[in-house]
Protein backbone atom coordinates (compact mmCIF):
# COMPACT_ATOMS: atom_id res chain seq x y z
CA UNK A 1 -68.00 40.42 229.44
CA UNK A 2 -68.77 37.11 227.66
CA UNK A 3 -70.48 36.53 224.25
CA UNK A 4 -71.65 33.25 223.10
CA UNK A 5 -71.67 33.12 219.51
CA UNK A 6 -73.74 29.56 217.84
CA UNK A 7 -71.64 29.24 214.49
CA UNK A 8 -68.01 29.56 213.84
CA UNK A 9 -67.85 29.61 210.30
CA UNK A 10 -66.88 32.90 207.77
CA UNK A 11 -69.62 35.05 208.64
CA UNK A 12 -69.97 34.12 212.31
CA UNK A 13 -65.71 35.03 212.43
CA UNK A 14 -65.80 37.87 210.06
CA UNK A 15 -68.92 39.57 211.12
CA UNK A 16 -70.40 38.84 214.29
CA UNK A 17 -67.84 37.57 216.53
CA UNK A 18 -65.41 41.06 214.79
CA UNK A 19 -68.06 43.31 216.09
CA UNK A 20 -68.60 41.42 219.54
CA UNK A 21 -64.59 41.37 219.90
CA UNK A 22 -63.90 45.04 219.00
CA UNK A 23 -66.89 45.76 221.54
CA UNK A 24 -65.45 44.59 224.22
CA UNK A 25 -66.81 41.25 225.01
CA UNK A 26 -64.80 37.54 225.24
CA UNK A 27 -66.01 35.94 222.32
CA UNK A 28 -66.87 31.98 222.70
CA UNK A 29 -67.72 30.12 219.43
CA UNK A 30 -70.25 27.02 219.34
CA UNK A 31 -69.30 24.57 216.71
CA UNK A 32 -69.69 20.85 215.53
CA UNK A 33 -66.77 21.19 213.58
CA UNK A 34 -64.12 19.59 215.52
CA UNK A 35 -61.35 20.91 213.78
CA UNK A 36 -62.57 24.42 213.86
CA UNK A 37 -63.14 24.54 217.65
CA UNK A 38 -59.70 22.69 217.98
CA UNK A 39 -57.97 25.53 216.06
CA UNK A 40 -59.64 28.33 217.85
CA UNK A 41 -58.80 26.83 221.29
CA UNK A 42 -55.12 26.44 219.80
CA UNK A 43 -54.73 29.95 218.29
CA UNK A 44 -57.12 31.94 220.19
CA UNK A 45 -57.20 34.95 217.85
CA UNK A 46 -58.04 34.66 214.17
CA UNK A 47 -57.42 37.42 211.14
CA UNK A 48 -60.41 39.44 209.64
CA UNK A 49 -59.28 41.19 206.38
CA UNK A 50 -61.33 43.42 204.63
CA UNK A 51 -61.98 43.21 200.80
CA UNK A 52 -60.22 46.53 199.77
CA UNK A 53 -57.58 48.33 198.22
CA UNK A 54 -55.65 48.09 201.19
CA UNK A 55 -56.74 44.41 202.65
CA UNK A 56 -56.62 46.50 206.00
CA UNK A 57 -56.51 43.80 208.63
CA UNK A 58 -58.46 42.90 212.42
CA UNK A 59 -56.63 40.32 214.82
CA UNK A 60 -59.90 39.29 217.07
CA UNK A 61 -58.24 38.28 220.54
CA UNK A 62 -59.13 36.05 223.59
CA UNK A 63 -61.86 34.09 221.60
CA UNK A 64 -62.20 29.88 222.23
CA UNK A 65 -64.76 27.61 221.15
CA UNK A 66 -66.55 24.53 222.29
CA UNK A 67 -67.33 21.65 220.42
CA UNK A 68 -71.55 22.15 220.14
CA UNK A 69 -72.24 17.99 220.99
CA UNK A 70 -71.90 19.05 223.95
CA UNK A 71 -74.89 20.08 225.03
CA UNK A 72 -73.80 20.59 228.98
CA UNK A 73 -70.83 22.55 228.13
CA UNK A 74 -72.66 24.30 225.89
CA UNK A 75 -75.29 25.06 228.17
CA UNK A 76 -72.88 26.03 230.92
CA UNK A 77 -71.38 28.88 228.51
CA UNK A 78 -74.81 29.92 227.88
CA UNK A 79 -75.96 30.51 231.75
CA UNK A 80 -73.16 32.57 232.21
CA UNK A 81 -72.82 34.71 229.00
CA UNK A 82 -73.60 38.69 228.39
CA UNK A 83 -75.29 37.59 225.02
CA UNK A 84 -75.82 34.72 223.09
CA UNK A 85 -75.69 34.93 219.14
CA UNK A 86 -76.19 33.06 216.29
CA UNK A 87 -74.72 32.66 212.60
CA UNK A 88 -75.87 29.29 211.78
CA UNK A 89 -78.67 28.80 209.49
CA UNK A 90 -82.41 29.01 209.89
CA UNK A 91 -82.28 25.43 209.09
CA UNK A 92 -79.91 24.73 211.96
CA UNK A 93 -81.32 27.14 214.67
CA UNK A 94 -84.11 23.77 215.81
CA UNK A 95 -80.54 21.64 216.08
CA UNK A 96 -78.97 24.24 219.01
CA UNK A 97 -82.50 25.37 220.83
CA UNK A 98 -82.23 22.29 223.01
CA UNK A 99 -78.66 23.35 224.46
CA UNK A 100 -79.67 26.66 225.12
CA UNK A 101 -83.02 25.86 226.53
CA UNK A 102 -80.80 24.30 229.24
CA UNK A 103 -78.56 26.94 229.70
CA UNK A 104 -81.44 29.01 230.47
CA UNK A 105 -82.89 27.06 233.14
CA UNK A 106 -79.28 27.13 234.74
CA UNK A 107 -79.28 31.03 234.38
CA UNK A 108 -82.78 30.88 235.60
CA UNK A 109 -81.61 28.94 238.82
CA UNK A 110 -78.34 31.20 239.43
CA UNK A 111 -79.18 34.91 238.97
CA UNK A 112 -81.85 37.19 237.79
CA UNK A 113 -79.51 39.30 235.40
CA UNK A 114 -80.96 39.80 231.38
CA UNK A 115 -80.15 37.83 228.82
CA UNK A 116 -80.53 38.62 224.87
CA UNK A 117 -80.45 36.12 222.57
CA UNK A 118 -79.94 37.26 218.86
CA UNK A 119 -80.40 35.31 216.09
CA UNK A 120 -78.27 36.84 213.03
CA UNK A 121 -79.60 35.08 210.24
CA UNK A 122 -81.06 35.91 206.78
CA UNK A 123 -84.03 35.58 207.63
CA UNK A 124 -87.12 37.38 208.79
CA UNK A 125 -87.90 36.59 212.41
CA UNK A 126 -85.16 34.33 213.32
CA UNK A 127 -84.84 35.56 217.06
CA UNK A 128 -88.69 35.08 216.90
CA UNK A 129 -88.48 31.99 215.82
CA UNK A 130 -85.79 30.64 217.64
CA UNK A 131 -87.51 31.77 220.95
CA UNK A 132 -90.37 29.29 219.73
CA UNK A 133 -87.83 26.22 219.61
CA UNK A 134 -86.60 27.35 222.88
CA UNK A 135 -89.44 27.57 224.60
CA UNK A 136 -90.44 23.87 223.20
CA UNK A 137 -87.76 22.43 225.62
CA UNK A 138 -88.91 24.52 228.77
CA UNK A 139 -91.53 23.52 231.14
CA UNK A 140 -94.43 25.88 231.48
CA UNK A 141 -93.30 27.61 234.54
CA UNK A 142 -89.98 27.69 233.09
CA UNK A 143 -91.28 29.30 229.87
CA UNK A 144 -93.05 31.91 232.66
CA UNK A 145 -89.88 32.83 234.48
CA UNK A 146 -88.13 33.30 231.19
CA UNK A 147 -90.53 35.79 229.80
CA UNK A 148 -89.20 38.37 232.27
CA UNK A 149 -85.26 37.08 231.78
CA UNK A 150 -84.68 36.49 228.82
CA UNK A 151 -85.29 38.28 225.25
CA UNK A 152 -85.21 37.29 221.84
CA UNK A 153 -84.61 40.82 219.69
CA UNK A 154 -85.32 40.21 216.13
CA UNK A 155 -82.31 41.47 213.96
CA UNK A 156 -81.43 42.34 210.08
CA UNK A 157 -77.81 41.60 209.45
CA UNK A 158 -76.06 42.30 206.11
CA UNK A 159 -72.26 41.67 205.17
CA UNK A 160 -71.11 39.91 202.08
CA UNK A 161 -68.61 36.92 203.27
CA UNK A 162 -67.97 34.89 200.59
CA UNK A 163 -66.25 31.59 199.96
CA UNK A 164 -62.54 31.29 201.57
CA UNK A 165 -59.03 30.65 199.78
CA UNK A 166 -56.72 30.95 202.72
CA UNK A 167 -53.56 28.95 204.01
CA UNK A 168 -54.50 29.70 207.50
CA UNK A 169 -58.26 28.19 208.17
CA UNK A 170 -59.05 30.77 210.82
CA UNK A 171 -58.70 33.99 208.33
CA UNK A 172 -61.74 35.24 206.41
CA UNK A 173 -62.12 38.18 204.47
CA UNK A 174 -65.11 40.19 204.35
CA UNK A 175 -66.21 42.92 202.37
CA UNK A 176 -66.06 46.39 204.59
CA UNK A 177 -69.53 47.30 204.26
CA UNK A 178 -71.81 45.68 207.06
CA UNK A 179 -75.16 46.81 208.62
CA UNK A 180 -76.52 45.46 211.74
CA UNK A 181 -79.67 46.37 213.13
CA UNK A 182 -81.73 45.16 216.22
CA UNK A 183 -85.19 45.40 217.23
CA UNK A 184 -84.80 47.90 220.21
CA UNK A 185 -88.21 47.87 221.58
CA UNK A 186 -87.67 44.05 222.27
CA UNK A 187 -84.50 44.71 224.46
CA UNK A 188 -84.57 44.55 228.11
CA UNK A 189 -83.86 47.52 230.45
CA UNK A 190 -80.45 48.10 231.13
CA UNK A 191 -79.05 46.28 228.40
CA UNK A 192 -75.30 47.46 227.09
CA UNK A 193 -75.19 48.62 223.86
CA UNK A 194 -73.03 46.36 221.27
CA UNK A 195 -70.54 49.10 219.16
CA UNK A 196 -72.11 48.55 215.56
CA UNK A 197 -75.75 47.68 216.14
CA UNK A 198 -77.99 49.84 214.71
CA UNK A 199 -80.84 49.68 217.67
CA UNK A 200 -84.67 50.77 215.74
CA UNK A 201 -88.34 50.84 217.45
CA UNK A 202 -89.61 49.10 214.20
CA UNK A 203 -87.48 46.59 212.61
CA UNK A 204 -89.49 44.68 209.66
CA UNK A 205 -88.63 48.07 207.23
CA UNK A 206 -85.11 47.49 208.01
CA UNK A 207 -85.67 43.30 207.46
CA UNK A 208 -87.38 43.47 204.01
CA UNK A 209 -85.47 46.50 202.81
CA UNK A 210 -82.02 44.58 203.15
CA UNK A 211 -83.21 41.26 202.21
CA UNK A 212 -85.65 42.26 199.18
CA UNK A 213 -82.64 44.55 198.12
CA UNK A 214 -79.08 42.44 199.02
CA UNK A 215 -80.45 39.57 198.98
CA UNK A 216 -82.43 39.41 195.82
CA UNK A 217 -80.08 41.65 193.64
CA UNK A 218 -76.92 38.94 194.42
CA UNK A 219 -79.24 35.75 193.51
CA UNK A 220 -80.53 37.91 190.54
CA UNK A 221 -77.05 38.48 189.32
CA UNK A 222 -76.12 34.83 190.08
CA UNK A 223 -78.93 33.33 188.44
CA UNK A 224 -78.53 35.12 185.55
CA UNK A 225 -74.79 34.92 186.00
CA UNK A 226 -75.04 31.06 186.19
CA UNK A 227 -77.21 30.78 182.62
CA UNK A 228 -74.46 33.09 181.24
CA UNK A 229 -71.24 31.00 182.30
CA UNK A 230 -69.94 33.47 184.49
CA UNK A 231 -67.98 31.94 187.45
CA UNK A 232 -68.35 34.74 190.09
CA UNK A 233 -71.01 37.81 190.46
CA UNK A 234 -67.87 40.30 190.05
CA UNK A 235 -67.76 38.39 186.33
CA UNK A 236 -71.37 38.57 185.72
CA UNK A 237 -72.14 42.08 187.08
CA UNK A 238 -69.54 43.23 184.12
CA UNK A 239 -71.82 42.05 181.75
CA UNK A 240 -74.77 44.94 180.98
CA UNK A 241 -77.53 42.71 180.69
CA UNK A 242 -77.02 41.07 183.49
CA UNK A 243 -76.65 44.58 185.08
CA UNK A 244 -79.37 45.79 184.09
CA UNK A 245 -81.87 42.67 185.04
CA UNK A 246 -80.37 43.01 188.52
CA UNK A 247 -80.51 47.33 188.51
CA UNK A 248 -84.22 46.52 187.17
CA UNK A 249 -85.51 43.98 189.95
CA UNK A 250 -84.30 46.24 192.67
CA UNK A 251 -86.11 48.90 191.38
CA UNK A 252 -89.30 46.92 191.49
CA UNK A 253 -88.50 45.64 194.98
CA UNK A 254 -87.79 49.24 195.76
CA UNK A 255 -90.90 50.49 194.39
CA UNK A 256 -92.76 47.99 196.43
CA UNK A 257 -91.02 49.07 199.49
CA UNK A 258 -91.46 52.85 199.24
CA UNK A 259 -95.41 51.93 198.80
CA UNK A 260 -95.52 49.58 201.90
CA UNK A 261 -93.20 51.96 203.88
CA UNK A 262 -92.62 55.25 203.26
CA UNK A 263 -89.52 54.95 202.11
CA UNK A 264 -87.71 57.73 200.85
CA UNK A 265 -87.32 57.37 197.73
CA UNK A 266 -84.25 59.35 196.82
CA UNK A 267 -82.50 57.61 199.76
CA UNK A 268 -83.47 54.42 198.62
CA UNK A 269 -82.28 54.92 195.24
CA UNK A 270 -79.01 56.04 197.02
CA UNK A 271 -79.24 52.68 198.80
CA UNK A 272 -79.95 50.94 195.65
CA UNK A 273 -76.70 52.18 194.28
CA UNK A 274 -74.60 51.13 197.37
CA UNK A 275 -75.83 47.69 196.60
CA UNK A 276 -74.45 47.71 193.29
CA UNK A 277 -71.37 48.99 193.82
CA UNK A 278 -70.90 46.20 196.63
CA UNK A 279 -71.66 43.41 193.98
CA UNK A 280 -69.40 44.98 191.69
CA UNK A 281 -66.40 44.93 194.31
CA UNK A 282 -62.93 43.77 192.46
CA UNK A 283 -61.62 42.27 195.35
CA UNK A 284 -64.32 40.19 196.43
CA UNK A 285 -64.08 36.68 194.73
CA UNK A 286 -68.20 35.57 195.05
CA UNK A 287 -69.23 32.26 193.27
CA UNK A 288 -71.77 32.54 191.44
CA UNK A 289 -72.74 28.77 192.75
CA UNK A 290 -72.62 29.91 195.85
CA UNK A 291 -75.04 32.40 195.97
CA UNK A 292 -77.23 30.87 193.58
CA UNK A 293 -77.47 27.59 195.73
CA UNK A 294 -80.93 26.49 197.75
CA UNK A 295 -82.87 27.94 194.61
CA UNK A 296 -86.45 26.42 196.14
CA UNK A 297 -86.13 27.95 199.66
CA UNK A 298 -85.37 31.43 197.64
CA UNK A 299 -87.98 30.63 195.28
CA UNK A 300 -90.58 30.49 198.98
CA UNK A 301 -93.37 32.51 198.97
CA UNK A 302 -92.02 34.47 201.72
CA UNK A 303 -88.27 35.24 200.67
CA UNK A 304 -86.37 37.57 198.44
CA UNK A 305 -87.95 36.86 194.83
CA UNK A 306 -91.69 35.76 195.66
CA UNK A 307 -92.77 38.16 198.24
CA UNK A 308 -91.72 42.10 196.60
CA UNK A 309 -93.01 40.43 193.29
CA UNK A 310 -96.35 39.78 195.33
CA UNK A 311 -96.14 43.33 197.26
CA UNK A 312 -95.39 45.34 193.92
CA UNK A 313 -98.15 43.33 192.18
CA UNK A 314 -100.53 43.99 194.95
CA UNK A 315 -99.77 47.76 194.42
CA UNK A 316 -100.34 47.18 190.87
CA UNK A 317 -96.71 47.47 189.48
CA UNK A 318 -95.37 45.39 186.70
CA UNK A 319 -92.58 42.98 187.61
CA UNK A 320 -90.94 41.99 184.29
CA UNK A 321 -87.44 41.64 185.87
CA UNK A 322 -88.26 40.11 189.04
CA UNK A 323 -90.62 36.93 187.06
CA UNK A 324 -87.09 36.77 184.87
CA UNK A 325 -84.92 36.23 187.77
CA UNK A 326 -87.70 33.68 188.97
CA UNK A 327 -87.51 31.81 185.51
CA UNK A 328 -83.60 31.73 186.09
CA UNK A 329 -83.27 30.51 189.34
CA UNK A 330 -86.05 27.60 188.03
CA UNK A 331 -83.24 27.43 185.21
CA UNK A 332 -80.12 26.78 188.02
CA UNK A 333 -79.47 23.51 186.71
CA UNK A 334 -76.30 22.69 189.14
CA UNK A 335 -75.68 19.11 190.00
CA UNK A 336 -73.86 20.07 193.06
CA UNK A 337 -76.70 21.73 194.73
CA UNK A 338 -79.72 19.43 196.51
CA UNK A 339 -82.02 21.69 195.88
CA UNK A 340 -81.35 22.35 192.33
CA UNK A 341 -81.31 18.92 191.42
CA UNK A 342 -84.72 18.27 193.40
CA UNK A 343 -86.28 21.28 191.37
CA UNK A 344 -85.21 20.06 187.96
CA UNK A 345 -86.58 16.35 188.84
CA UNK A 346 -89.83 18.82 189.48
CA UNK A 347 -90.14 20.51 186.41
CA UNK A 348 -89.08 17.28 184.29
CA UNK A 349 -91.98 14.61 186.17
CA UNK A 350 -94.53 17.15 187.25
CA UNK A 351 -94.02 19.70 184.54
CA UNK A 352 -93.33 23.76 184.46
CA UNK A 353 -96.84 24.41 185.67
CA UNK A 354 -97.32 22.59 188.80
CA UNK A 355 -93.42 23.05 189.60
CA UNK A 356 -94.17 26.82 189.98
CA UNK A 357 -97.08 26.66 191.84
CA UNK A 358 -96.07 24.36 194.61
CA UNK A 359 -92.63 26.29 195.19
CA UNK A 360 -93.43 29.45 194.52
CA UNK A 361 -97.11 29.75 196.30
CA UNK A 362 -98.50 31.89 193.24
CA UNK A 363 -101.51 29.45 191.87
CA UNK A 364 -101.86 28.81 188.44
CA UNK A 365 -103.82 31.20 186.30
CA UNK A 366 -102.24 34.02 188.30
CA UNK A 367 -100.38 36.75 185.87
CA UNK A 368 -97.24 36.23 187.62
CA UNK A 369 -97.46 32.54 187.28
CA UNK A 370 -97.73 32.64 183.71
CA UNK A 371 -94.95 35.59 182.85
CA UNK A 372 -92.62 33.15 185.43
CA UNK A 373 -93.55 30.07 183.33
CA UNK A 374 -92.84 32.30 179.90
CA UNK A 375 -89.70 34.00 181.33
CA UNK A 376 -87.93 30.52 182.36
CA UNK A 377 -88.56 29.21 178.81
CA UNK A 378 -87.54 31.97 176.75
CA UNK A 379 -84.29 31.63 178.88
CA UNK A 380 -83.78 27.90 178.41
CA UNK A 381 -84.46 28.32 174.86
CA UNK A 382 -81.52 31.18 174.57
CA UNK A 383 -79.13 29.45 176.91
């Protein structure tokens, strides 16, 4: 069995392709980063070692790459794999939907066997939305003979992976926790179960519980890490306050999620817990820059800090913690970071106000708007 795998970077090694490997399938990475795919075609097996007392180690086997310019090699792999994955971006996913629109119409032309096509990205509705790019290259009878074909499961996917420090390029480390869950009612019949995937009837609980729970507890804690001069989130989740503003926004999310989906809520404060424990993890090195960086696109209306501040709001819960940690990542000052720089050109030409309301979506006048506005300068004024 062959997987295709867009994305050959940390989490695309450490996670996906370790999971496709160990279930069986020939794992075949799609890169533009020559080097990377030269390596991989040289070595064909890389090193996974997990983040723990023991740094237990995976060697992942019989894996090659191809260089992802090239779009007919590319689409070759993809007409004749089991799967196709992706670890790339959201950003990214418009740059490969061309090369495997093509490799569809190949498939399309050679047998009638399934293919799923799973976009693994932190995001809701990536599959979803890659589909829709896609589709944009295929003709309309093309786009007809697909809809039988070919499948785009939506999928949650959570494993921290953070920044390498390795002599050997291919080795990552990851921590040992991961969760991967698919949208089962969007698979086709007959398909073979990947070891690891968690396969649900109704995915969005599994989407917003993950990412308004990982994914806005590790940018709280890095915002408020990054104000407070810590260099990684292991640093800055040994500071209380910091601790506690990250302990406190996940219980908001969490409240917000119980309301909108039954939750349980002793098993989500169990799950609430596991979280912190991960970000607490002595033997994952996480930079605080790193998981702080893109502050506008997590400051969207629809991602980790905006939307369960909106949702809890809307049930009529207070959000004190989650309007901090949107005042700190308007605070994440770093040169380094696009994004950051952008914002702080925003809020120094436009003003606090209007700053807020274009990236976050939440109007002036709103409550939330004005307990953001408050919350970022009470922090500047402290830092």
């Amino acid at each position: 069995m062959k997987a295709v795998h867009f994305g050959a970077g940390n989490i695309g090694r450490g996670f996906i392709g370790l999971l496709l490997s160990d279930s069986g399938y020939e794992v075949q990475f799609v890169d533009v980063n020559e080097s990377l795919v030269s390596l991989l075609n040289e070595k064909r097996e890389y090193t996974v070692t997990l983040a723990n007392e023991k740094a237990e180690t995976n060697l992942v086997r019989n894996v090659s790459a191809i260089d992802g310019k090239q779009v007919d090699l590319v689409a070759e792999a993809v007409a004749e794999a089991d799967l196709v994955t992706t670890a790339v971006g959201v950003s990214v996913l418009k740059h490969i939907a061309e090369a495997i629109a093509k490799g569809i119409v190949l498939r399309l032309d050679r047998t009638a066997a399934p293919l799923h096509i799973i976009a693994c990205e932190n995001a809701i509705g990536g599959s979803t939305e890659l589909k829709g790019l896609v589709f944009g290259h295929l003709s309309e009878e093309n786009r007809k003979r697909a809809e039988g074909a070919i499948a785009f499961p939506d999928a949650a996917v959570d494993r921290i992976v953070p920044l390498q420090h390795h002599e050997d390029p291919l080795q990552v480390t990851v921590e040992p926790f991961y969760e991967w869950v698919v949208d089962g009612s969007a698979m086709l019949e007959g398909y073979r179960p990947v070891e690891g995937i968690h396969y649900v009837d109704d995915l969005q609980p599994y989407i917003e519980r993950k990412l308004f729970t990982v994914n806005t507890g590790h940018c709280c804690a890095a915002y408020h890490g990054y104000l407070r001069g810590y260099a990684t989130i292991q640093e800055a989740m040994k500071d209380d306050a910091i601790k506690a503003e990250v302990a406190g926004a996940l219980r908001e999310t969490g409240a917000a999620l119980i309301k909108q989906y039954g939750l349980d809520e002793a098993g989500h404060a169990r799950y609430i817990d596991k979280i912190l424990e991960r970000f607490r993890n002595p033997y994952l090195t996480d930079e605080v820059e790193r998981v702080g960086r893109s502050p506008q696109r997590k400051l969207s209306p629809n991602d980790r800090l905006v939307r369960p501040a909106l949702m809890a709001y809307g049930f009529g819960a207070e959000v004190p913690h989650l309007t901090t940690a949107m005042g700190a990542a308007l605070a994440f000052d770093n040169a380094d970071d696009p994004e950051a720089v952008e914002l702080q050109a925003s809020i120094r030409e436009q003003g606090l106000g209007k700053t807020v309301a274009e990236v976050t979506g939440i109007p002036s006048g709103h409550a939330l708007h004005e307990q953001i506005c408050a919350a970022y300068e009470l922090l500047v004024r402290r830092r």
